[in-house]
N, C-alpha and C. Protein backbone atom coordinates (compact mmCIF):
# COMPACT_ATOMS: atom_id res chain seq x y z
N UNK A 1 107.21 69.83 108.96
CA UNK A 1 106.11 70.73 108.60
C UNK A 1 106.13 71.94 109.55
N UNK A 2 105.94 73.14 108.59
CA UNK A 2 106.45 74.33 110.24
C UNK A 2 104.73 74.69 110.13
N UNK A 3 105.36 75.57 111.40
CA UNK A 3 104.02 75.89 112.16
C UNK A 3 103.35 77.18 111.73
N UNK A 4 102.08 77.87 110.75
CA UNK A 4 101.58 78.86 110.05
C UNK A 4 100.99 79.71 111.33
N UNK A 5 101.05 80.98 110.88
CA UNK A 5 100.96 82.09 111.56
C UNK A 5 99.00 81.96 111.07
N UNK A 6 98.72 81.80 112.51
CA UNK A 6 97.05 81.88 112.11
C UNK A 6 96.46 83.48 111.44
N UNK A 7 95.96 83.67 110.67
CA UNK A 7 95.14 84.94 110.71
C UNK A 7 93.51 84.98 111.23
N UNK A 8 93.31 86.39 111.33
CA UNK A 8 91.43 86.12 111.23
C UNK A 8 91.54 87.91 110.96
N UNK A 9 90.64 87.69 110.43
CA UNK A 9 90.26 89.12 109.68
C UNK A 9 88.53 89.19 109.99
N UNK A 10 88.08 90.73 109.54
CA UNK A 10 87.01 90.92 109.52
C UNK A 10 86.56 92.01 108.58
N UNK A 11 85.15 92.09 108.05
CA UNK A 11 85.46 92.69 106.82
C UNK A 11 83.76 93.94 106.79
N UNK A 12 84.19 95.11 106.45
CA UNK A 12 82.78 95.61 106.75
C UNK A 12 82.93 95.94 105.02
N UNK A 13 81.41 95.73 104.43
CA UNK A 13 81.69 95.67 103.03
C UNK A 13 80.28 96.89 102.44
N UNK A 14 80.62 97.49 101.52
CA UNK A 14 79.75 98.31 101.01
C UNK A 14 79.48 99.61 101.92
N UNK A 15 80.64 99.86 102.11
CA UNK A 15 80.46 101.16 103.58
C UNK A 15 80.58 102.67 102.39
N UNK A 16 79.81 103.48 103.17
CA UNK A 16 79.54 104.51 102.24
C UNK A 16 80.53 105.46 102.53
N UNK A 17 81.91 105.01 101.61
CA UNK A 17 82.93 106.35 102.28
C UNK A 17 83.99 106.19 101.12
N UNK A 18 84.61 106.63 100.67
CA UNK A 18 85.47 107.08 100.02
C UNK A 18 86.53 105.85 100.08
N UNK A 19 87.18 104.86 99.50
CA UNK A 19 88.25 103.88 99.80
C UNK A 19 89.99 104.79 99.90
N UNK A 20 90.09 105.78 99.02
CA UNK A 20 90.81 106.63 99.56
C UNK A 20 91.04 107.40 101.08
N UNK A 21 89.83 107.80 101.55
CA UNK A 21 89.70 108.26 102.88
C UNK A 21 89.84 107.28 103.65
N UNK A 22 89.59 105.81 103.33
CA UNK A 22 89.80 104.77 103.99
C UNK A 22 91.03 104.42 104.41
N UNK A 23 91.64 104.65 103.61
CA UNK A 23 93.44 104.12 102.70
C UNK A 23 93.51 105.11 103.83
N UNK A 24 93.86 106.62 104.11
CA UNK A 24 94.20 106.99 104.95
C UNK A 24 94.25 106.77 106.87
N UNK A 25 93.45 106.51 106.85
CA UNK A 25 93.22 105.72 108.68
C UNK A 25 93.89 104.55 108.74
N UNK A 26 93.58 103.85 108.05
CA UNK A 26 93.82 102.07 107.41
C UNK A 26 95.55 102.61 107.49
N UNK A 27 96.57 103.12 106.63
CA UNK A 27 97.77 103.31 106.69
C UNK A 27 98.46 102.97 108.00
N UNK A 28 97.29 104.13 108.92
CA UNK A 28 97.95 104.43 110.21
C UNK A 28 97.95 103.18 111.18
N UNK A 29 97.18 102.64 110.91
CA UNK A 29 97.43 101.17 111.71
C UNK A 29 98.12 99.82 111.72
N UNK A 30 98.78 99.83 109.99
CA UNK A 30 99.23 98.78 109.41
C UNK A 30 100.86 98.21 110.58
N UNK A 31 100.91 97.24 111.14
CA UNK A 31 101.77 96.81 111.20
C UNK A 31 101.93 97.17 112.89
N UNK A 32 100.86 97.73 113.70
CA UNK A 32 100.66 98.00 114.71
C UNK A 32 100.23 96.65 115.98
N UNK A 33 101.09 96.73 117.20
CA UNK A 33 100.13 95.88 117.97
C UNK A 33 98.78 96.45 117.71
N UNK A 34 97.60 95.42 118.53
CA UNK A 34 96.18 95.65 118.52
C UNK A 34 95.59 96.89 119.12
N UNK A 35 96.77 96.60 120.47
CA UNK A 35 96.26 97.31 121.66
C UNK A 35 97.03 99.51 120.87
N UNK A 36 97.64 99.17 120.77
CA UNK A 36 98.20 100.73 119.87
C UNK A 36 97.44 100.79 118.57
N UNK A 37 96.96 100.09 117.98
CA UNK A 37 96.01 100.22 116.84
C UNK A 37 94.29 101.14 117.35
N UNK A 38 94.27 100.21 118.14
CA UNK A 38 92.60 100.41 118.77
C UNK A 38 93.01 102.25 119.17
N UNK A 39 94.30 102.32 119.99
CA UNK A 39 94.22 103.58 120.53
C UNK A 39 94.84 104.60 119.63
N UNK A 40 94.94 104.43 118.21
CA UNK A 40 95.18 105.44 117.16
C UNK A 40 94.08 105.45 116.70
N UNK A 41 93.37 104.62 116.74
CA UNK A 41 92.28 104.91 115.53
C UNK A 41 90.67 105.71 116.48
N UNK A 42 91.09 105.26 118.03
CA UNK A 42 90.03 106.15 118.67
C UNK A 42 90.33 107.99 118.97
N UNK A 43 91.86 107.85 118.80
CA UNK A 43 92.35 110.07 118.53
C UNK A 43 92.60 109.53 117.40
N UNK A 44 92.22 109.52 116.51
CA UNK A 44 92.04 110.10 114.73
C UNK A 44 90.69 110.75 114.35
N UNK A 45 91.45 112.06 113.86
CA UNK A 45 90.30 112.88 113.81
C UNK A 45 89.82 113.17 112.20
N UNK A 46 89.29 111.75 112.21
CA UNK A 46 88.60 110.92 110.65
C UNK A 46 87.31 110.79 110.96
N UNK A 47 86.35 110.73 110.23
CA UNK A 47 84.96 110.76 109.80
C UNK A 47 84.89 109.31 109.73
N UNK A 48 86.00 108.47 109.34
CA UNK A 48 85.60 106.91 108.49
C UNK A 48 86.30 106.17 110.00
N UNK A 49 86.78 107.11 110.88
CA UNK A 49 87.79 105.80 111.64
C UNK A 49 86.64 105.00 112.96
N UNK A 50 85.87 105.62 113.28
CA UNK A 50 84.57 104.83 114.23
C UNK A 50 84.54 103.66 113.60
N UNK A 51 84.27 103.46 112.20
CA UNK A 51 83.77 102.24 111.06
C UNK A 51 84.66 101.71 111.26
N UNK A 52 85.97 102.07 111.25
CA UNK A 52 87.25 101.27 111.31
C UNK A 52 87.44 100.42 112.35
N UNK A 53 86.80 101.56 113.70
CA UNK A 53 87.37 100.80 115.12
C UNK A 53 86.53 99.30 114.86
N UNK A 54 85.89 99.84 114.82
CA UNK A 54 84.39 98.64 114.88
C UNK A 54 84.79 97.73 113.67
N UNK A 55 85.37 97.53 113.13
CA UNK A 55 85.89 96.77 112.02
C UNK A 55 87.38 95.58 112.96
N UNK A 56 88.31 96.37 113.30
CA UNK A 56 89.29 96.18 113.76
C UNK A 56 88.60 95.12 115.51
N UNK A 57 87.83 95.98 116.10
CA UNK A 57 87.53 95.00 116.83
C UNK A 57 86.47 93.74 116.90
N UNK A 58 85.91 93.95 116.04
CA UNK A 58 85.35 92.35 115.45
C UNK A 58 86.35 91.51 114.75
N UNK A 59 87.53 91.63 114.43
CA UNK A 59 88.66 90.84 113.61
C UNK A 59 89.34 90.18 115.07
N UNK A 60 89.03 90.74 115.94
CA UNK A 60 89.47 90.63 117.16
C UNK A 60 88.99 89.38 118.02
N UNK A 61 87.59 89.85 117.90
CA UNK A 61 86.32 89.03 118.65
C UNK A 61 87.01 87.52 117.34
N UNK A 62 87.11 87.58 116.56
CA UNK A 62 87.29 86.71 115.35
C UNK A 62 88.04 85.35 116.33
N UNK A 63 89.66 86.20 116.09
CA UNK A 63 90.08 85.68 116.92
C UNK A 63 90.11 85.49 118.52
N UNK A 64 89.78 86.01 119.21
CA UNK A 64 88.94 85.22 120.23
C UNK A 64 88.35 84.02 120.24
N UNK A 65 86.83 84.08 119.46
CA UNK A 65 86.30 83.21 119.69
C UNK A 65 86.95 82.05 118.76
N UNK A 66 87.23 82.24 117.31
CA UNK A 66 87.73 80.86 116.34
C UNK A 66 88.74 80.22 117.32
N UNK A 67 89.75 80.83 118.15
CA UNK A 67 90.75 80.39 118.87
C UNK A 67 90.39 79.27 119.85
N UNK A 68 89.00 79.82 120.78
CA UNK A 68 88.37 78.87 121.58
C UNK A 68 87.61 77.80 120.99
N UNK A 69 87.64 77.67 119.66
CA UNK A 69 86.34 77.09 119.22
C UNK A 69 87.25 75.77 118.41
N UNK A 70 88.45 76.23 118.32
CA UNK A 70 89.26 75.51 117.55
C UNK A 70 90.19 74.79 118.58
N UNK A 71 90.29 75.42 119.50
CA UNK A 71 91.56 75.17 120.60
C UNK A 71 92.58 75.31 120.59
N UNK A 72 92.90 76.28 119.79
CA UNK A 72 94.07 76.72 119.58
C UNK A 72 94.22 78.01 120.64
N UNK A 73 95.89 77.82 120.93
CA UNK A 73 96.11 78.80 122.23
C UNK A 73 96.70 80.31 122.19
N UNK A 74 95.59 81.04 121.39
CA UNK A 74 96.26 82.75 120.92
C UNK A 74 95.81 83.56 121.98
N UNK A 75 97.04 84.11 122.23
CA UNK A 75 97.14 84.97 123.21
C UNK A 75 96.92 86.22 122.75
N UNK A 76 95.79 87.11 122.65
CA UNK A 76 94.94 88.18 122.57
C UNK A 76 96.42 89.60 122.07
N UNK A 77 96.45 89.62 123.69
CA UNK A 77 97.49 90.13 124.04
C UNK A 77 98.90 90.66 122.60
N UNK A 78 99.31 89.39 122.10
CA UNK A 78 100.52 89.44 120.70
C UNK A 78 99.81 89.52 119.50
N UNK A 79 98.65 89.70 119.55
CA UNK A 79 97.65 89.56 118.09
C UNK A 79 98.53 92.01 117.36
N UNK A 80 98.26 91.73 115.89
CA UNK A 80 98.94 92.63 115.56
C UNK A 80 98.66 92.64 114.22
N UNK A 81 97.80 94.24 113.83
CA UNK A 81 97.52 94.37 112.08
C UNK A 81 98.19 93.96 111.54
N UNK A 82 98.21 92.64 110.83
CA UNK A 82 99.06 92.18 109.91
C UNK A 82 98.81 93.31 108.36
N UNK A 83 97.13 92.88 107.77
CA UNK A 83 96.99 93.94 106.90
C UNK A 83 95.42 94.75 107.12
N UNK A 84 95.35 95.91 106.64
CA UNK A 84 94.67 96.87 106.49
C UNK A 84 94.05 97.15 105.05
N UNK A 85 93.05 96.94 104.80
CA UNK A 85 92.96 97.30 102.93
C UNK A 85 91.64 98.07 102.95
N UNK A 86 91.27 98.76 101.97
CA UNK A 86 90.02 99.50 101.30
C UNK A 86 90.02 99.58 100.12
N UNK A 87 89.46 98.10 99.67
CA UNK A 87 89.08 98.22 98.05
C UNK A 87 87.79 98.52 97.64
N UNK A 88 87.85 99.10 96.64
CA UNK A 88 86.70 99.63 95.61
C UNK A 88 85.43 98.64 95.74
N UNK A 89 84.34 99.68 95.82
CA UNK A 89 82.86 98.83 96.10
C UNK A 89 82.45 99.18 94.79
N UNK A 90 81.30 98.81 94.89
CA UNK A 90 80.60 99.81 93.57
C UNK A 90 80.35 101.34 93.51
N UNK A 91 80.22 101.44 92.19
CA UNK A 91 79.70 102.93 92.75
C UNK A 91 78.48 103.56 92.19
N UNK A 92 77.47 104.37 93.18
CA UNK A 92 76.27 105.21 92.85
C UNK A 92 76.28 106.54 91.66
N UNK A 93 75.51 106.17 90.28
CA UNK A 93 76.09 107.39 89.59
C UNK A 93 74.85 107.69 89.99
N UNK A 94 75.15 109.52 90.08
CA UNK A 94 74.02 110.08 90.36
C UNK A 94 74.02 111.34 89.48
N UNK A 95 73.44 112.44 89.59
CA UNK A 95 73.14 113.57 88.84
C UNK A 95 73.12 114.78 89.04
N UNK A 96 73.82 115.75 89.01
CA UNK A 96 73.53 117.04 89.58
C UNK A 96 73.17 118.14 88.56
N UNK A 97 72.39 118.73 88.98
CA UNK A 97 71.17 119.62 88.07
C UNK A 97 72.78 120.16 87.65
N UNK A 98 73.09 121.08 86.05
CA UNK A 98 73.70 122.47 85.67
C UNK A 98 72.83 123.59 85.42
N UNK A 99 73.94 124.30 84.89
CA UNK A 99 73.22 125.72 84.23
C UNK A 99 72.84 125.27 83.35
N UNK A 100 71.71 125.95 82.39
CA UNK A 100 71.17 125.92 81.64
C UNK A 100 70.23 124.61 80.96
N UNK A 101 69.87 124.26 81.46
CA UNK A 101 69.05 122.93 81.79
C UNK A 101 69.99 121.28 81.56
N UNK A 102 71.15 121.82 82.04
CA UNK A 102 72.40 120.76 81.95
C UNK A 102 72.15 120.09 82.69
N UNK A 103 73.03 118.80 82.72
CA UNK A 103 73.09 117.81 84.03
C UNK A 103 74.84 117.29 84.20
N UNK A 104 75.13 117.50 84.86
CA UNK A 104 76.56 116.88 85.63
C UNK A 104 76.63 115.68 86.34
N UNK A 105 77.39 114.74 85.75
CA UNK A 105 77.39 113.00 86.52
C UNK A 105 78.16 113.34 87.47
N UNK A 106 78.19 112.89 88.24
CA UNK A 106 79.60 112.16 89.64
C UNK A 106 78.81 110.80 90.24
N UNK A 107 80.11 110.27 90.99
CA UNK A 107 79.93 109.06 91.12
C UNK A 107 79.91 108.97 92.82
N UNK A 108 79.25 108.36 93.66
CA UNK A 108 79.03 108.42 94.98
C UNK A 108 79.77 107.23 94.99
N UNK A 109 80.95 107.14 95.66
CA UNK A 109 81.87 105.55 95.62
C UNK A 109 81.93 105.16 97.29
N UNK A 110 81.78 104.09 97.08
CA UNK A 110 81.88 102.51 98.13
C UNK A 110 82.84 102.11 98.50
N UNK A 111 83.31 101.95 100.01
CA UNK A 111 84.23 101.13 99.87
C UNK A 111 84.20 99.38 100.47
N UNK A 112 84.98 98.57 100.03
CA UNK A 112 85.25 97.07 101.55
C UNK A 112 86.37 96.91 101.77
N UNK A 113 85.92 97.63 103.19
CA UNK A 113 87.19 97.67 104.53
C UNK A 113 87.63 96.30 105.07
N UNK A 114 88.86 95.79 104.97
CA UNK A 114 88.95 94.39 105.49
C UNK A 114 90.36 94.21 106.50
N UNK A 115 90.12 94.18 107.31
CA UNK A 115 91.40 94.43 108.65
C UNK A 115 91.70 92.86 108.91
N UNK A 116 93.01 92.71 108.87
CA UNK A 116 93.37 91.16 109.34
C UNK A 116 94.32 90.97 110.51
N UNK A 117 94.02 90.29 111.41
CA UNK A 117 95.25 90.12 112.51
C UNK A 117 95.78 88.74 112.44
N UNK A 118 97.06 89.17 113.19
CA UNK A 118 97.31 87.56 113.39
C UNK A 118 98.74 87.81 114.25
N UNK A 119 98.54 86.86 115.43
CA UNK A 119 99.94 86.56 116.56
C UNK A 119 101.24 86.67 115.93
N UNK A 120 101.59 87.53 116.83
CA UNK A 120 103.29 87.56 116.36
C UNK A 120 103.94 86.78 117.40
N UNK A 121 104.69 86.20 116.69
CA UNK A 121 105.50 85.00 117.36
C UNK A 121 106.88 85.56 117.86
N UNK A 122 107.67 85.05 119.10
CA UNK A 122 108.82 85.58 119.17
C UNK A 122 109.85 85.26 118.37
N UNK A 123 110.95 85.94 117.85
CA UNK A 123 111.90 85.98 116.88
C UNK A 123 112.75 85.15 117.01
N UNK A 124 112.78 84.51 117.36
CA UNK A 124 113.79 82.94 116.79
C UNK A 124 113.17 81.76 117.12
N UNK A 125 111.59 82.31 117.12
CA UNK A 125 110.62 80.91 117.25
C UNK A 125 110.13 80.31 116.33
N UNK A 126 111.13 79.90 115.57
CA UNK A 126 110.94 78.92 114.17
C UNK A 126 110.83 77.97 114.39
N UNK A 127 109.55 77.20 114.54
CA UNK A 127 109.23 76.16 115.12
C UNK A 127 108.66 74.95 114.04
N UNK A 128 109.12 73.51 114.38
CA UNK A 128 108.57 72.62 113.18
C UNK A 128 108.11 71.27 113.95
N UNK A 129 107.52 70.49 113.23
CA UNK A 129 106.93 69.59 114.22
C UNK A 129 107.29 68.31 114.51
N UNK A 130 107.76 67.13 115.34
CA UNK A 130 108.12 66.35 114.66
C UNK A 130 107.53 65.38 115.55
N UNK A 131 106.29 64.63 115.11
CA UNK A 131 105.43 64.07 115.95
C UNK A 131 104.71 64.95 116.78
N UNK A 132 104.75 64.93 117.77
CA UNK A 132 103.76 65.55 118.86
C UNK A 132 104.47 67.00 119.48
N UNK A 133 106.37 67.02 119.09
CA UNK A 133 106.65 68.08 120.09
C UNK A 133 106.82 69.27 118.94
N UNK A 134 107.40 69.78 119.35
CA UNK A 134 107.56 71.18 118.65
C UNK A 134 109.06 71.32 118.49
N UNK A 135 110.13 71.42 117.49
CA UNK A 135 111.56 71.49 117.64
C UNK A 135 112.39 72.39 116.82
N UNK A 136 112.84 73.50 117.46
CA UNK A 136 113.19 74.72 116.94
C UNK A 136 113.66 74.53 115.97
N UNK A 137 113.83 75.34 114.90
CA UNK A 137 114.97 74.97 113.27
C UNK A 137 116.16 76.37 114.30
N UNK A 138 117.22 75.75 113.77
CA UNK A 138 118.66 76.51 113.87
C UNK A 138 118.62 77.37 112.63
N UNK A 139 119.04 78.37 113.20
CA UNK A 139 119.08 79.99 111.61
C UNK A 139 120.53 79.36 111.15
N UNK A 140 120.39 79.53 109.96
CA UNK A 140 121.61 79.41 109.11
C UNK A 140 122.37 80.86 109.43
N UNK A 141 123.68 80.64 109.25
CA UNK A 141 124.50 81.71 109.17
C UNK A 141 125.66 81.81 108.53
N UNK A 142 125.69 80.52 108.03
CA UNK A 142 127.47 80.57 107.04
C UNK A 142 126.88 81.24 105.91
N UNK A 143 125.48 81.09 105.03
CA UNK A 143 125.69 81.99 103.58
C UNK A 143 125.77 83.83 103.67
N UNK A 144 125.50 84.04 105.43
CA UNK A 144 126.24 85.33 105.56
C UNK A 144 127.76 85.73 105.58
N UNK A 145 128.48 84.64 105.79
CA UNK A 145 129.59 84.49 106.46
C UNK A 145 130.28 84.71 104.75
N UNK A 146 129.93 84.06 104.31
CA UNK A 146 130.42 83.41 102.73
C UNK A 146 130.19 85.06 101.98
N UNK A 147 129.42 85.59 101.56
CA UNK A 147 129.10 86.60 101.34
C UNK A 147 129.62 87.80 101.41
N UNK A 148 129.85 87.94 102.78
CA UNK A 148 130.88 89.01 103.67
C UNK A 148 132.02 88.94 102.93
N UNK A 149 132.63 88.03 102.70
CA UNK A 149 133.98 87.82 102.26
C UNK A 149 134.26 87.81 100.89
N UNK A 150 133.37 87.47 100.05
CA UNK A 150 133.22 88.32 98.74
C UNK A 150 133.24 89.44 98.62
N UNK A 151 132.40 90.02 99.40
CA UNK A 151 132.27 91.52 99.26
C UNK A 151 133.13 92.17 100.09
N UNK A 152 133.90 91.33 100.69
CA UNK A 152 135.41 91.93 101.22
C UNK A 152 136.40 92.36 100.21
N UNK A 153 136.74 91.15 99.40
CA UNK A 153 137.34 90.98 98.88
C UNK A 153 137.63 91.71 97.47
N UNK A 154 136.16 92.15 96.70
CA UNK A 154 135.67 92.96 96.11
C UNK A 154 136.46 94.62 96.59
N UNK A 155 135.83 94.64 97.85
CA UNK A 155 135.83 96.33 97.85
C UNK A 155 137.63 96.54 98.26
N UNK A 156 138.28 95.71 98.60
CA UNK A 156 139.63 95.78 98.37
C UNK A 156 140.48 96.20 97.45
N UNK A 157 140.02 95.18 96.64
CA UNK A 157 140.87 95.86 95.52
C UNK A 157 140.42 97.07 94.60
N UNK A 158 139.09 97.19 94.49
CA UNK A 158 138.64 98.80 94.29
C UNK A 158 139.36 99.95 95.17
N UNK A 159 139.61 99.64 96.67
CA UNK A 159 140.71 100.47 97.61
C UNK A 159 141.90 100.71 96.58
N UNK A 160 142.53 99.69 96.44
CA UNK A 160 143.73 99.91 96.09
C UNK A 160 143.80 100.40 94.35
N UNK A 161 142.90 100.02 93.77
CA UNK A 161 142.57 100.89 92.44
C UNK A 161 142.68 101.98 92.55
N UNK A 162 141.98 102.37 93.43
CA UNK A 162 141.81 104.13 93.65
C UNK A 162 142.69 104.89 94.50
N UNK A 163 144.04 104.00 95.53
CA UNK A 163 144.93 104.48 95.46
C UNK A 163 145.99 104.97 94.67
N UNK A 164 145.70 103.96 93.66
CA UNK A 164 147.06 104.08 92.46
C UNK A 164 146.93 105.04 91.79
N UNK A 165 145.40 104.88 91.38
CA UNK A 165 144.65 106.45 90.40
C UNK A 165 145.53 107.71 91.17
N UNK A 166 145.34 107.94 92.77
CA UNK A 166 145.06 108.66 93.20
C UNK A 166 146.63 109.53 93.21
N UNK A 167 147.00 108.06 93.66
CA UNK A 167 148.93 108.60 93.43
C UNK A 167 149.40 108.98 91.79
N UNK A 168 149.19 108.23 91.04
CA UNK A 168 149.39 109.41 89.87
C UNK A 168 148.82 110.31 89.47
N UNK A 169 147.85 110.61 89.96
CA UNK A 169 147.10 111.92 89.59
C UNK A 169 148.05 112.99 90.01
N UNK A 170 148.27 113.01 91.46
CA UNK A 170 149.42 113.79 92.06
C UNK A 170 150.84 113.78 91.50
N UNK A 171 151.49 112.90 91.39
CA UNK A 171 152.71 112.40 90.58
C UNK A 171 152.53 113.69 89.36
N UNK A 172 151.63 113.72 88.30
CA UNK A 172 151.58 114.76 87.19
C UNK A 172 151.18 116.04 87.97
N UNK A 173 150.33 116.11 88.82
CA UNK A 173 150.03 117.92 89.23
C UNK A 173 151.22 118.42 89.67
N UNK A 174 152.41 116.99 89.96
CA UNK A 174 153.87 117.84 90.75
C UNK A 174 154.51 118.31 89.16
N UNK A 175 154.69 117.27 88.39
CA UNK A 175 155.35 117.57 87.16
C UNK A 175 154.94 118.78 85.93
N UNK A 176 153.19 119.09 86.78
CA UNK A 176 153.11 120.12 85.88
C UNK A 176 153.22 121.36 86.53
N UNK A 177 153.07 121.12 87.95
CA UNK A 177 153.79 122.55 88.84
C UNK A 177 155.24 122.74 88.30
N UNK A 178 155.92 122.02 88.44
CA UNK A 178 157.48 122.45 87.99
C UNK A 178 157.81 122.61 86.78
N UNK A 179 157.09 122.65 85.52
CA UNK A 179 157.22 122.62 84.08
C UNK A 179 156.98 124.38 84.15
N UNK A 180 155.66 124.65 85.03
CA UNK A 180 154.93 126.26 84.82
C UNK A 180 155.94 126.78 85.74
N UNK A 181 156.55 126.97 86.76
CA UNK A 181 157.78 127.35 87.92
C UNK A 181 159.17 127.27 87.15
C-alpha cells in the first residue's frame, strides 16, 4: 500500500470579485513553494490578491494544525500550491438606469477561491509499507531501455532511406548537366 500525498486546502467562498481576476493572481502561484507563493502574492499589484494571501495562509494554518491533531509529521517548511482555483459563485443581476427611460442588466459576479497545499516529497521517495517500516519501490528502467531501441532502430533505416533518395537525386542532376553541356 503506498504512502498518499496529504492535502489541506482552504476555501474563501462567495467573495465579491470577478473569478477571472481571480484566475489571474491564482495562476501566479500554482505550483509554487509556500514560502515564494506568500511572497508573490504580497508584490502583486491586484485588488483580489490580500483575499488570496489570507486564503493561502489559512490552507496553511490547515495544515499545521490537522498535522498536529492527527500526528502526522508535515514539515511546514516542503508544503507547496499543489492547486489554485476560482470557480463561479452566483451572480447579482442588477440594473442600470438608460436613455430614454431604458434599463440595462449586468451581472455583479462571485467568486469561490479554493487554494490547496500539500508536502512535496523527495524524488525517489516512493515509499510503500510493509508492516510497520516504510520500504522504498525500485524505479523501473528496462521499458526505457526497450523503447530506445525501437526507436533506434526505426530512425535508422529512415537514415539510410534518405541516403539512397539523396544519392539518386544527384546521380540524375549529373546526367542532366551533361545531356544540356
Amino acid at each position: 500500500m503506498a504512502l498518499e500525498t496529504q492535502e489541506y486546502r482552504a476555501e474563501a467562498r462567495f467573495q465579491r470579485v470577478s473569478p477571472q481576476k481571480a484566475r489571474l493572481v491564482l495562476n501566479l502561484i500554482k505550483g509554487l513553494r509556500v514560502e515564494s507563493a506568500l511572497e508573490t502574492v504580497a508584490f502583486t499589484r491586484k485588488g483580489v490578491a490580500p483575499l488570496i494571501e489570507k486564503v493561502l495562509r489559512s490552507a496553511i494554518q490547515n495544515a499545521n494544525y490537522l498535522s498536529e491533531e492527527r500526528g502526522l509529521d508535515v514539515d511546514v517548511d516542503n508544503l507547496y500550491v499543489k492547486n489554485a482555483v476560482a470557480n463561479d459563485g452566483p451572480r447579482m443581476k442588477r440594473i442600470r438606469p438608460a436613455p430614454m427611460g431604458r434599463a440595462f442588466r449586468y451581472q455583479r459576479r462571485m467568486a469561490h477561491i479554493i487554494v490547496t497545499v500539500a508536502e512535496k516529497r523527495p524524488q525517489g521517495a516512493l515509499a510503500t509499507t510493509v508492516g510497520d517500516e516504510a520500504v522504498e519501490a525500485p524505479a523501473k528502467k528496462t521499458a526505457g531501455k526497450t523503447a530506445g531501441k525501437k526507436t533506434a532502430a526505426k530512425t535508422g533505416t529512415k537514415v539510410a532511406a534518405k541516403k539512397k533518395s539523396a544519392a539518386k537525386k544527384s546521380v540524375k542532376k549529373q546526367d542532366a548537366k551533361g545531356v544540356k553541356a
